[in-house]
PDB file of N, CA and C in Angstrom:
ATOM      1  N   UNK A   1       0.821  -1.174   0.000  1.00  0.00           N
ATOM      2  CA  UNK A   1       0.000   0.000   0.000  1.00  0.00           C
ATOM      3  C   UNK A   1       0.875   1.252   0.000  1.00  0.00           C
ATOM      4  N   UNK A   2       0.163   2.283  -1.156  1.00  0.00           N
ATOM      5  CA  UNK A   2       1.134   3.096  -1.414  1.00  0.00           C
ATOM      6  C   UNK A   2       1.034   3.928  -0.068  1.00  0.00           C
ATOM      7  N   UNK A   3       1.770   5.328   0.212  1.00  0.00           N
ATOM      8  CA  UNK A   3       1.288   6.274   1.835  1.00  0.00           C
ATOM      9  C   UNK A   3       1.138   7.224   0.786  1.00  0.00           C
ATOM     10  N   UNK A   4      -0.001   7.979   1.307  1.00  0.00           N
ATOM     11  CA  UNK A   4      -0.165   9.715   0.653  1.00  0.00           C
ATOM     12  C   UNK A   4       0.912  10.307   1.587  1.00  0.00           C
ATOM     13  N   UNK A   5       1.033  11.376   0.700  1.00  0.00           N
ATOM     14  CA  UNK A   5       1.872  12.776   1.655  1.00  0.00           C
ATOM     15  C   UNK A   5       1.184  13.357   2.333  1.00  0.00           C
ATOM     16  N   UNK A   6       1.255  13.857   3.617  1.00  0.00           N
ATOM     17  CA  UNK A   6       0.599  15.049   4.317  1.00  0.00           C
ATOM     18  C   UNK A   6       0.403  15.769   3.269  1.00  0.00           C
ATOM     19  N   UNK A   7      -0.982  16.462   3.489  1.00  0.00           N
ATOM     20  CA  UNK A   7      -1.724  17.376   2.689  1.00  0.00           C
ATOM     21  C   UNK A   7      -0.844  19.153   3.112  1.00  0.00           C
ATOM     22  N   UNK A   8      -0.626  20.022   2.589  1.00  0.00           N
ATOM     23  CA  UNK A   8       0.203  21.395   2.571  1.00  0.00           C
ATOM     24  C   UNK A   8      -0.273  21.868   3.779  1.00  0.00           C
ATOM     25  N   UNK A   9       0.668  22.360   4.437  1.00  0.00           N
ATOM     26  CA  UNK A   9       0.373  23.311   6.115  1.00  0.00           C
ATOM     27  C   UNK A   9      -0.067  24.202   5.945  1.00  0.00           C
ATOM     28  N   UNK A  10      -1.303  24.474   6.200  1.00  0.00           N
ATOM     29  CA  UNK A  10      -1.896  25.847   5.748  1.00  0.00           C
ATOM     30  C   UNK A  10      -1.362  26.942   6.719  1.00  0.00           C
ATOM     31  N   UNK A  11      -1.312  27.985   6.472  1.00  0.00           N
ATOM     32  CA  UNK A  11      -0.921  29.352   7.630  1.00  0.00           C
ATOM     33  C   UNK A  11      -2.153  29.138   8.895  1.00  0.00           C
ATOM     34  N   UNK A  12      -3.343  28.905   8.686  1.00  0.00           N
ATOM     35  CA  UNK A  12      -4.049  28.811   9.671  1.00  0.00           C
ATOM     36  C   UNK A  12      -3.922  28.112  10.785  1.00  0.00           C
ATOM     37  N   UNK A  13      -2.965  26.416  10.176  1.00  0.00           N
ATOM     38  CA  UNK A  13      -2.783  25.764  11.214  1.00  0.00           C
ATOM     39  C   UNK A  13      -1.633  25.935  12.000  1.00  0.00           C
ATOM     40  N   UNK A  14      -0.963  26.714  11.535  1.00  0.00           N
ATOM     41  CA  UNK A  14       0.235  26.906  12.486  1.00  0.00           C
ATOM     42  C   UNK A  14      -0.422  28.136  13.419  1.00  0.00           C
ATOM     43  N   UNK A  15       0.310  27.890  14.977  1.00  0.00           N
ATOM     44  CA  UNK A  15       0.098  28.446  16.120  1.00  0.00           C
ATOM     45  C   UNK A  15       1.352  29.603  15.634  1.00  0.00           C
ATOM     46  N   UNK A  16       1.124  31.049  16.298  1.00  0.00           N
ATOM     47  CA  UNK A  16       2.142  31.648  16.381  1.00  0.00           C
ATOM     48  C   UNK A  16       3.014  31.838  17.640  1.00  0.00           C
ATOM     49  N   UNK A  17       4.347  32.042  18.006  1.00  0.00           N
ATOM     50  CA  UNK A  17       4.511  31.977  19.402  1.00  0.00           C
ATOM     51  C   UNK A  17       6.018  32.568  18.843  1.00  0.00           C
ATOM     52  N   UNK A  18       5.326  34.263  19.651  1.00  0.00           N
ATOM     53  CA  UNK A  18       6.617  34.756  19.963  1.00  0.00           C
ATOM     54  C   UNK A  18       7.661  35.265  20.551  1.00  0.00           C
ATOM     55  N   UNK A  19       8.947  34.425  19.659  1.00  0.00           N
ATOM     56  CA  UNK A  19      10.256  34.257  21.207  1.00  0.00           C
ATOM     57  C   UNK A  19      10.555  35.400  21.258  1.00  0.00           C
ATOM     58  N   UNK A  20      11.179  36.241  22.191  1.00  0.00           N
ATOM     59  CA  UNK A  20      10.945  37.274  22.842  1.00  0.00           C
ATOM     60  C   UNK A  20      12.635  37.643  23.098  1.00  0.00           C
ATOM     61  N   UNK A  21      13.816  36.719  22.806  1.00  0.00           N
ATOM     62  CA  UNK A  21      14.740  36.711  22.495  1.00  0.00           C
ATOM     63  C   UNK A  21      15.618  37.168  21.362  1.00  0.00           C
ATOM     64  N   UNK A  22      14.863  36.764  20.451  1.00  0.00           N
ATOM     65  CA  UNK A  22      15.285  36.851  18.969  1.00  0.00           C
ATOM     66  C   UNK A  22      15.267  38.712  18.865  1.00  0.00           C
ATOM     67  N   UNK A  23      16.924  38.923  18.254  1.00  0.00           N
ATOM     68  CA  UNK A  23      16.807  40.133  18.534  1.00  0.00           C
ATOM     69  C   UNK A  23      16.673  40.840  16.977  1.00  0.00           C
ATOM     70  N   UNK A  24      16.337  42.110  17.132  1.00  0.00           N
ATOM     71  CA  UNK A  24      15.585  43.027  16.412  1.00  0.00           C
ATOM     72  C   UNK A  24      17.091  43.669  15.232  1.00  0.00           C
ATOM     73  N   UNK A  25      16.670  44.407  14.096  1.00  0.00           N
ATOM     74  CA  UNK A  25      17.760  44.412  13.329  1.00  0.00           C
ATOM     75  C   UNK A  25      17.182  46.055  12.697  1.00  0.00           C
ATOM     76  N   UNK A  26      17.975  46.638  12.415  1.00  0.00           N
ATOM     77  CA  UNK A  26      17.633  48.417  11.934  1.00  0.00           C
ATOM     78  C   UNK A  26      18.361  48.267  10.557  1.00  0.00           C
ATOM     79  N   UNK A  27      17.480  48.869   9.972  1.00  0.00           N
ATOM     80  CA  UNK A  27      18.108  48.774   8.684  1.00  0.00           C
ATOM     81  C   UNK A  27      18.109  50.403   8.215  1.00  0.00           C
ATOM     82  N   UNK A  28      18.738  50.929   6.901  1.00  0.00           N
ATOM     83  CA  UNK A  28      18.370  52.353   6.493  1.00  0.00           C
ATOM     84  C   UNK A  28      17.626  52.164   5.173  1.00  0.00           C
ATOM     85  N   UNK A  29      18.068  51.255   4.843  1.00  0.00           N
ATOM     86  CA  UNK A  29      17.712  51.000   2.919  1.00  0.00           C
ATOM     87  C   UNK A  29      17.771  49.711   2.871  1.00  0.00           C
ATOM     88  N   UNK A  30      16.319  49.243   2.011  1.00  0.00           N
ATOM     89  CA  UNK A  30      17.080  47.918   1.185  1.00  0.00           C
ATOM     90  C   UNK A  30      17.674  48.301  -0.302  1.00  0.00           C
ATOM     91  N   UNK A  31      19.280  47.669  -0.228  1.00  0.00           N
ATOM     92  CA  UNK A  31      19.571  48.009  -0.960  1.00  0.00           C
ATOM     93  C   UNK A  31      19.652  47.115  -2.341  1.00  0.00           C
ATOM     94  N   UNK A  32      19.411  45.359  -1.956  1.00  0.00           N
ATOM     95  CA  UNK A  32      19.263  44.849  -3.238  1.00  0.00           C
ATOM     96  C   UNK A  32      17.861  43.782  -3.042  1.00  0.00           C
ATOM     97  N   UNK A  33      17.470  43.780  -4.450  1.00  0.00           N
ATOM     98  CA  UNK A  33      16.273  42.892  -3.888  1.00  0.00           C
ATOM     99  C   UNK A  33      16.057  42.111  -5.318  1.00  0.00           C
ATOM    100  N   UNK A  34      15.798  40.778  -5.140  1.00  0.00           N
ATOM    101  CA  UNK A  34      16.131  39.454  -6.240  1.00  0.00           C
ATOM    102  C   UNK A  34      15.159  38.600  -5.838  1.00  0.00           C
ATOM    103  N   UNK A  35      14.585  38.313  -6.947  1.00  0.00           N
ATOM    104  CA  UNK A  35      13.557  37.024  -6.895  1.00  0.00           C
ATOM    105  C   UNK A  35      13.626  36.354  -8.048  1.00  0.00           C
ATOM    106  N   UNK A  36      14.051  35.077  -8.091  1.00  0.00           N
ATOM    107  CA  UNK A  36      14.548  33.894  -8.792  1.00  0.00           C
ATOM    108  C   UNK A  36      13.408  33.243  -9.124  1.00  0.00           C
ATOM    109  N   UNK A  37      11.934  33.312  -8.951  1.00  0.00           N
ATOM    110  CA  UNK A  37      11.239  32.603  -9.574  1.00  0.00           C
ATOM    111  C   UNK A  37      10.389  31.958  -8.240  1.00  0.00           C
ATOM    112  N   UNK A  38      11.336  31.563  -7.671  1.00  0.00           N
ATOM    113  CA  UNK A  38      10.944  30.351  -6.231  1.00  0.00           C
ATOM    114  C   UNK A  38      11.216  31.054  -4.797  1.00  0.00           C
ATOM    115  N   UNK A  39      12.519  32.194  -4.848  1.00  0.00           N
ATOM    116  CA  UNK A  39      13.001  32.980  -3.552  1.00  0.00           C
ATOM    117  C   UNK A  39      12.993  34.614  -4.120  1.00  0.00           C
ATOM    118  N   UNK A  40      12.157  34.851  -2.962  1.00  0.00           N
ATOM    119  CA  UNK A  40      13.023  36.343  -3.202  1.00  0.00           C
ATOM    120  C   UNK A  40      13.838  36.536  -1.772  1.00  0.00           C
ATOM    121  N   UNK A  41      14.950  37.686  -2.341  1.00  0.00           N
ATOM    122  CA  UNK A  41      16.151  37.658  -1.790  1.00  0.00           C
ATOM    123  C   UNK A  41      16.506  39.573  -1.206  1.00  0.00           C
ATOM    124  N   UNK A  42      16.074  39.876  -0.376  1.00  0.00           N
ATOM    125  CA  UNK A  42      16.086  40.997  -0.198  1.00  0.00           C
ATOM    126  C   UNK A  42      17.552  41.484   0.963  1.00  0.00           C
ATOM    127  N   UNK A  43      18.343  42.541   0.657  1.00  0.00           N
ATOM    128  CA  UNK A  43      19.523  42.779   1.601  1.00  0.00           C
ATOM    129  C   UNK A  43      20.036  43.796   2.078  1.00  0.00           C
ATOM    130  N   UNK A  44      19.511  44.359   3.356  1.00  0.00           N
ATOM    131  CA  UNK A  44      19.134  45.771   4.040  1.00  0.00           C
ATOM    132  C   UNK A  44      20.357  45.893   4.530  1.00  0.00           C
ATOM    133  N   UNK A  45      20.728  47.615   4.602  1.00  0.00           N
ATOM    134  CA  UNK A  45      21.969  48.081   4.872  1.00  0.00           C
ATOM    135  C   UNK A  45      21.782  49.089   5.762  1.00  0.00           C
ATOM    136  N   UNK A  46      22.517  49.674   6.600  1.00  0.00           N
ATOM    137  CA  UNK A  46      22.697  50.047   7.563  1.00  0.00           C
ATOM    138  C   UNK A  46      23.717  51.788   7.653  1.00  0.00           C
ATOM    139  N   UNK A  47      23.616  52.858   7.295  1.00  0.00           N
ATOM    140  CA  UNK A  47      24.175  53.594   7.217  1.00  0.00           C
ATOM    141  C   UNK A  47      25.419  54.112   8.204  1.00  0.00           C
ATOM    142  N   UNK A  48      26.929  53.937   8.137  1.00  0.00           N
ATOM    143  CA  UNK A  48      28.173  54.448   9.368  1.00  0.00           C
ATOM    144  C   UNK A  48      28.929  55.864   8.604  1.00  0.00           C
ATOM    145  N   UNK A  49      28.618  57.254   8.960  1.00  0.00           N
ATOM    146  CA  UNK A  49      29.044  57.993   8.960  1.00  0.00           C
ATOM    147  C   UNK A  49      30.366  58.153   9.771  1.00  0.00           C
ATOM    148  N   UNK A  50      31.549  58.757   8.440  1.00  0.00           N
ATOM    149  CA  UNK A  50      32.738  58.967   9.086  1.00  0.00           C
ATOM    150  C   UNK A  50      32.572  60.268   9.660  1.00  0.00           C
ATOM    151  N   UNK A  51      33.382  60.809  11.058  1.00  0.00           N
ATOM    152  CA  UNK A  51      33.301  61.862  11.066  1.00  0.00           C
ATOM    153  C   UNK A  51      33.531  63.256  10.746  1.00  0.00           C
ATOM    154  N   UNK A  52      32.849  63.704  10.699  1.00  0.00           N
ATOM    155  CA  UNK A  52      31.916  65.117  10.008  1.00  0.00           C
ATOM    156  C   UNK A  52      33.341  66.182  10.100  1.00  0.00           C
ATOM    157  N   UNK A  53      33.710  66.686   9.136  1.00  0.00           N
ATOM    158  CA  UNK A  53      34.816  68.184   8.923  1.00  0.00           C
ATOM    159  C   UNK A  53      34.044  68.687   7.782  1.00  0.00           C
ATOM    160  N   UNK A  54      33.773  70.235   8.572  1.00  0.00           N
ATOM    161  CA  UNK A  54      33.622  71.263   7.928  1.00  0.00           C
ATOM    162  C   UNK A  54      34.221  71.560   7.046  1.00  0.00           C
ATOM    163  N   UNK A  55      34.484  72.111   5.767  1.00  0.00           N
ATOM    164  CA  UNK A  55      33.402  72.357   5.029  1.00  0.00           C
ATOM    165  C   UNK A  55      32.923  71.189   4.221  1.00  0.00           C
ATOM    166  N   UNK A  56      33.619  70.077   4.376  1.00  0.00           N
ATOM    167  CA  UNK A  56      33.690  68.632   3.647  1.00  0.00           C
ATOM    168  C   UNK A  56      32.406  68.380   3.525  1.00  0.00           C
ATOM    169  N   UNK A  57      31.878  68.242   2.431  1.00  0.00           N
ATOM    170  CA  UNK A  57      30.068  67.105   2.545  1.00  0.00           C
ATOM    171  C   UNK A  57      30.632  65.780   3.228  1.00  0.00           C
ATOM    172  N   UNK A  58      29.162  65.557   4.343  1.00  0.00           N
ATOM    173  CA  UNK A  58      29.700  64.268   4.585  1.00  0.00           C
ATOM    174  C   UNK A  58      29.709  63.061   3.902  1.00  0.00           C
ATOM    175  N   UNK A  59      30.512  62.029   4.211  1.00  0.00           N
ATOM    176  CA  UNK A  59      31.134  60.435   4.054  1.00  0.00           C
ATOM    177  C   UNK A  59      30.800  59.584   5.239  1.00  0.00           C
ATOM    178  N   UNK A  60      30.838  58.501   4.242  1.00  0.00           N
ATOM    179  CA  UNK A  60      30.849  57.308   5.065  1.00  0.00           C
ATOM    180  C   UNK A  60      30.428  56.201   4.457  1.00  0.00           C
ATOM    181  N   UNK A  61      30.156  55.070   4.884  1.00  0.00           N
ATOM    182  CA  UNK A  61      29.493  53.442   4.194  1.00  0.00           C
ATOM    183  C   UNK A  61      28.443  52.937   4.456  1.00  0.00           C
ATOM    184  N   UNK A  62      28.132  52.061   3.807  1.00  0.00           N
ATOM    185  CA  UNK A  62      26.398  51.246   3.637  1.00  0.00           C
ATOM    186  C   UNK A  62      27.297  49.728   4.240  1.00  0.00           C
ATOM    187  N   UNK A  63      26.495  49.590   5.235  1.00  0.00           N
ATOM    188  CA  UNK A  63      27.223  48.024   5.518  1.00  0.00           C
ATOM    189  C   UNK A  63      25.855  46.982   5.522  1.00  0.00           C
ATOM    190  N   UNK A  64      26.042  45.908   5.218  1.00  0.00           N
ATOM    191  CA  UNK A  64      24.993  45.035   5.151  1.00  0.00           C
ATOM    192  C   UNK A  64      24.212  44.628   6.551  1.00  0.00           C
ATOM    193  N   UNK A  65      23.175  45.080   7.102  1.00  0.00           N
ATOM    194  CA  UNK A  65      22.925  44.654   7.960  1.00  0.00           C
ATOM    195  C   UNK A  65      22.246  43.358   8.473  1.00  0.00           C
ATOM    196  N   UNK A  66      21.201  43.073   6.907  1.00  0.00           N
ATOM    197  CA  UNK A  66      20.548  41.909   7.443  1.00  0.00           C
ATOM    198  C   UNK A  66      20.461  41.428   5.878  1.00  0.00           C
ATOM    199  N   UNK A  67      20.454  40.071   5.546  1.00  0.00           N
ATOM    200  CA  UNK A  67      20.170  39.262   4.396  1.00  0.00           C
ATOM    201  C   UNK A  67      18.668  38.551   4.866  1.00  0.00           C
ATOM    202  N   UNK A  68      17.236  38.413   3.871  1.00  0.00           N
ATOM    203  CA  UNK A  68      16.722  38.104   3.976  1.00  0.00           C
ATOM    204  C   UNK A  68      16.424  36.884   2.897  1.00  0.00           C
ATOM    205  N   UNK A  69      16.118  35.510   2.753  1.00  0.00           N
ATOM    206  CA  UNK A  69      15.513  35.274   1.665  1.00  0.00           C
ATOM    207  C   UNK A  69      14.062  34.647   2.349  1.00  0.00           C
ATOM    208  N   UNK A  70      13.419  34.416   1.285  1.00  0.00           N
ATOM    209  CA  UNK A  70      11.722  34.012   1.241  1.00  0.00           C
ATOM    210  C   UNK A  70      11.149  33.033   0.344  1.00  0.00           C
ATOM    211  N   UNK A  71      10.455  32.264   1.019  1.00  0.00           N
ATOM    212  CA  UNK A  71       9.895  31.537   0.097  1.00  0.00           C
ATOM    213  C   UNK A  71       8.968  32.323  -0.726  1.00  0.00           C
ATOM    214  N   UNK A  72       8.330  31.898  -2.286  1.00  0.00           N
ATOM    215  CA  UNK A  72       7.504  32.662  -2.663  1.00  0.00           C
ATOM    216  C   UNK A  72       6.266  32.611  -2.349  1.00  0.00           C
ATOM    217  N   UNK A  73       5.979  31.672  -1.795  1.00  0.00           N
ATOM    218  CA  UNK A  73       4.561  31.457  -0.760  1.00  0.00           C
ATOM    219  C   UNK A  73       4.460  32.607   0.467  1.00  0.00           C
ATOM    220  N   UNK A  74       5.463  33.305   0.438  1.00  0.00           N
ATOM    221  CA  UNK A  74       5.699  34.421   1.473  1.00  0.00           C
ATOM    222  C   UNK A  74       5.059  35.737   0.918  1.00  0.00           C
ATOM    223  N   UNK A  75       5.102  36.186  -0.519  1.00  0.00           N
ATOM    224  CA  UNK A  75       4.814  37.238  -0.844  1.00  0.00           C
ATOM    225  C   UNK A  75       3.763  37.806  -0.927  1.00  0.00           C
ATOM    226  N   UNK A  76       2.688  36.885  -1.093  1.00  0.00           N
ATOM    227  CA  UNK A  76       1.121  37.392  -0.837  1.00  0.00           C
ATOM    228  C   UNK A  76       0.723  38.301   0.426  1.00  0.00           C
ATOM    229  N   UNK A  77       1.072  37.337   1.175  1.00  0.00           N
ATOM    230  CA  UNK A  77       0.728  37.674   2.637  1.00  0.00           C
ATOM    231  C   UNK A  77       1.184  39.418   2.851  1.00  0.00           C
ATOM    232  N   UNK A  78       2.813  39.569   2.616  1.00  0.00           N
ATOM    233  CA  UNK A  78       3.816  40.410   2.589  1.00  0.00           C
ATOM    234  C   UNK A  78       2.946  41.672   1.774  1.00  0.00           C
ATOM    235  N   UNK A  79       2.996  41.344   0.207  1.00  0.00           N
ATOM    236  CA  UNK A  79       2.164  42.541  -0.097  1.00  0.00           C
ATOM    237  C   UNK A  79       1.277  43.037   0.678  1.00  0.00           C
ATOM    238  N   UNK A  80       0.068  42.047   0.698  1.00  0.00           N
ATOM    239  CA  UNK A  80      -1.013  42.211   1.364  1.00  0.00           C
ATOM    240  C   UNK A  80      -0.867  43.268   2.866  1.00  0.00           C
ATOM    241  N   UNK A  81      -0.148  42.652   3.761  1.00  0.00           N
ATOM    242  CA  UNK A  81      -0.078  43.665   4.959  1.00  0.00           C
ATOM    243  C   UNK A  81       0.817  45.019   4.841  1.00  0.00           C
ATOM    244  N   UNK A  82       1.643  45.177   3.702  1.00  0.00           N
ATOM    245  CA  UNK A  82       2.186  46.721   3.146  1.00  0.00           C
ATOM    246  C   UNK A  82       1.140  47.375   2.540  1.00  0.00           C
ATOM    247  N   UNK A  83       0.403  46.721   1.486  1.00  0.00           N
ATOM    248  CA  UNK A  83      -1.147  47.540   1.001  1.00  0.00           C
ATOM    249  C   UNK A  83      -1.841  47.953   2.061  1.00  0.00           C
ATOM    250  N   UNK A  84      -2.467  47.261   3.149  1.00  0.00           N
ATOM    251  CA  UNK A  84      -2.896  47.797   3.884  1.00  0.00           C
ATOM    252  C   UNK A  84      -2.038  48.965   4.546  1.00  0.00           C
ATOM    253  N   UNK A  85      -0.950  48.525   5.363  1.00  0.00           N
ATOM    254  CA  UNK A  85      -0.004  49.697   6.011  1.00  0.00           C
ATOM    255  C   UNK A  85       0.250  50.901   5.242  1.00  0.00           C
ATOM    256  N   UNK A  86       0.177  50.909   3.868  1.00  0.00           N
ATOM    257  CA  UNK A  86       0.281  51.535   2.867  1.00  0.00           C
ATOM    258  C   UNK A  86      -1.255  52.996   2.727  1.00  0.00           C
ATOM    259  N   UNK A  87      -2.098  51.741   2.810  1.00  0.00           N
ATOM    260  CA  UNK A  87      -3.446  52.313   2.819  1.00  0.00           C
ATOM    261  C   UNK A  87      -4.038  52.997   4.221  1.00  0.00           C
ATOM    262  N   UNK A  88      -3.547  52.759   4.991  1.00  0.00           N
ATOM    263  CA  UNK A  88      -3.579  53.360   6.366  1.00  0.00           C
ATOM    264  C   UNK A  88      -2.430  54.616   6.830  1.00  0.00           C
ATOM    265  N   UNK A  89      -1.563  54.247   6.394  1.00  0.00           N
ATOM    266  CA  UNK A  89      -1.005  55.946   6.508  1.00  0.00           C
ATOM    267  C   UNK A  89      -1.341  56.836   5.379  1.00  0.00           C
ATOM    268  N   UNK A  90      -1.613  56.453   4.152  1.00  0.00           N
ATOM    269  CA  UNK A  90      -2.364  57.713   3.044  1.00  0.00           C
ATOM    270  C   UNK A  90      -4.010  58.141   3.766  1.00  0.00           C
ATOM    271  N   UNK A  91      -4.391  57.575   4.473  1.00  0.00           N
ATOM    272  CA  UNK A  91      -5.978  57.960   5.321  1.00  0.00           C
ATOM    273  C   UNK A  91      -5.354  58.576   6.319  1.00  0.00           C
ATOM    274  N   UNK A  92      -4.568  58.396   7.254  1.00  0.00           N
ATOM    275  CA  UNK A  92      -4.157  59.405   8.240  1.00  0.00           C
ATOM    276  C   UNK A  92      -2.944  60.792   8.014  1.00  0.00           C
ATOM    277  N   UNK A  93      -2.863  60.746   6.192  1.00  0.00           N
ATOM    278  CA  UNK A  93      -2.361  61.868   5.920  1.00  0.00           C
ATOM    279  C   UNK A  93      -0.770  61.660   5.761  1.00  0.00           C
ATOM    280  N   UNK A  94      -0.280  60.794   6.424  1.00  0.00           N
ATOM    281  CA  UNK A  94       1.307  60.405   6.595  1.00  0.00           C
ATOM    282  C   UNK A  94       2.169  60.417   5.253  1.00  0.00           C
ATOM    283  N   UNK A  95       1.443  59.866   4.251  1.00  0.00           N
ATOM    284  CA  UNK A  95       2.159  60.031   3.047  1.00  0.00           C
ATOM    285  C   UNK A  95       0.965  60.341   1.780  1.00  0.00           C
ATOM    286  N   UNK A  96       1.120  60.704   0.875  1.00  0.00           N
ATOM    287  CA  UNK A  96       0.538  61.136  -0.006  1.00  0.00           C
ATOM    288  C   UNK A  96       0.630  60.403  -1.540  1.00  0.00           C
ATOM    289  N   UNK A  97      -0.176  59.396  -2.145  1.00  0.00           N
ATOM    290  CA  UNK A  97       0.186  58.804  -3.620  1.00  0.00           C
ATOM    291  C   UNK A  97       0.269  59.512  -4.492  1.00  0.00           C
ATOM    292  N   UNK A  98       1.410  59.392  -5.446  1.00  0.00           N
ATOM    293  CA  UNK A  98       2.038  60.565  -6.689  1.00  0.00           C
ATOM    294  C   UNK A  98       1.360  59.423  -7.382  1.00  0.00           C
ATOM    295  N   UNK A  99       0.528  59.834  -8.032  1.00  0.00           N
ATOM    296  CA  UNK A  99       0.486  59.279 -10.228  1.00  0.00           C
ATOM    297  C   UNK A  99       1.740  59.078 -10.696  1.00  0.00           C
ATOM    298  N   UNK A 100       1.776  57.907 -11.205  1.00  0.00           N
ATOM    299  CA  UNK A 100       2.790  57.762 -11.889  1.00  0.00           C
ATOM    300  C   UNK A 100       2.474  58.284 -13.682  1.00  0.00           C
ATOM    301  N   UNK A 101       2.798  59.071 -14.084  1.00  0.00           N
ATOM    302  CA  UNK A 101       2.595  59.228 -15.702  1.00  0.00           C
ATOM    303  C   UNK A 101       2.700  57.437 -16.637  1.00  0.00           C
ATOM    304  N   UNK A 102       1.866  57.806 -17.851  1.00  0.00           N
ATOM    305  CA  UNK A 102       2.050  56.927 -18.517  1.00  0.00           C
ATOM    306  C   UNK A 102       3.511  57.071 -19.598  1.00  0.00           C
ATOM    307  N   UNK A 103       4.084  55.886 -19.460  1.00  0.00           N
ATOM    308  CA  UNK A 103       5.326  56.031 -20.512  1.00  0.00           C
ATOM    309  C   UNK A 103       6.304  56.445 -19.683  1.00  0.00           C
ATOM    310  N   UNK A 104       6.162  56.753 -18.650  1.00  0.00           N
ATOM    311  CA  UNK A 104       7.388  57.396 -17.893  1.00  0.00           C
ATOM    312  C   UNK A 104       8.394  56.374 -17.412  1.00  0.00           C
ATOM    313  N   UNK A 105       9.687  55.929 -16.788  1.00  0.00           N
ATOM    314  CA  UNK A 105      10.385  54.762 -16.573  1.00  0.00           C
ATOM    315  C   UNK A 105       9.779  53.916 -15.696  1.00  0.00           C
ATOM    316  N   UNK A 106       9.063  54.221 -14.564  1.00  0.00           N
ATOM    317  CA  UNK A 106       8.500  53.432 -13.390  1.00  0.00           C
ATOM    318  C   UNK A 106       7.098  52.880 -13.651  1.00  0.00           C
ATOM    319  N   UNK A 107       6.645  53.110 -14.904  1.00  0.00           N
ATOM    320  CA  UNK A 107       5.050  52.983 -15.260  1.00  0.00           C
ATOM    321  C   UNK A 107       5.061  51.385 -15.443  1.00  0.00           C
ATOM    322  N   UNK A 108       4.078  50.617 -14.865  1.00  0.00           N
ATOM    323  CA  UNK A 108       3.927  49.202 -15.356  1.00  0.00           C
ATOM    324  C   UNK A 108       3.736  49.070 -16.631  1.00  0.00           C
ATOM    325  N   UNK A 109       3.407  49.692 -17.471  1.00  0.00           N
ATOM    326  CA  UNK A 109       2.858  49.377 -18.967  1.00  0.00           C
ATOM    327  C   UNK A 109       4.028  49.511 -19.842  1.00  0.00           C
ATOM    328  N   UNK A 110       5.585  50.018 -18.846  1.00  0.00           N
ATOM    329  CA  UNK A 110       6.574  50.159 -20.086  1.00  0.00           C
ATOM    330  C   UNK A 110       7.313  48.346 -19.976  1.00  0.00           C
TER     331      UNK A 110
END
């Protein structure tokens, strides 16, 4: 007799439980972000200013702070709670949506 596979873990059935250890990470920018089809691969950096002489503009480096990758079963969810977060600070005024022109470099239709 053949065995079936466990049927897919849905998000519902997993319990959440969180460790309270696991420590927290600051980022300034993500600065690269890659999705292969199956992972996306996102890799946040961290801004170290050298110190500051007048009249000099300041300097300094982007250091990598955190590497993320994801399954792509991850990204729904992910959009989903930035649309909202997204949609909740344009209602409380926090940021404001620009039109993107048509034909312009950032337009989906180019």
């Amino acid at each position: 007799m053949a065995t079936q596979p466990p049927p897919p873990l849905g998000q519902s059935q997993l319990q959440y439980v969180d460790l309270q250890d696991v420590s927290e990470t600051f980022a300034d920018n993500l600065e690269k972000l890659f999705f292969d089809g199956a992972i996306l691969r996102l890799e946040f950096t961290v801004n170290r200013l050298d110190p500051f002489e007048p009249p000099k503009p300041p300097t300094g480096k982007k250091y990598t702070a955190c590497r993320l990758a994801l399954p792509a079963t991850a990204l729904i969810p992910i959009a989903t709670k930035f649309a909202n977060l997204m949609a909740g600070l344009e209602k409380s005024g926090l940021i404001k949506k620009i039109p993107i022109a048509p034909g312009s470099p950032t337009s989906a239709t180019n």
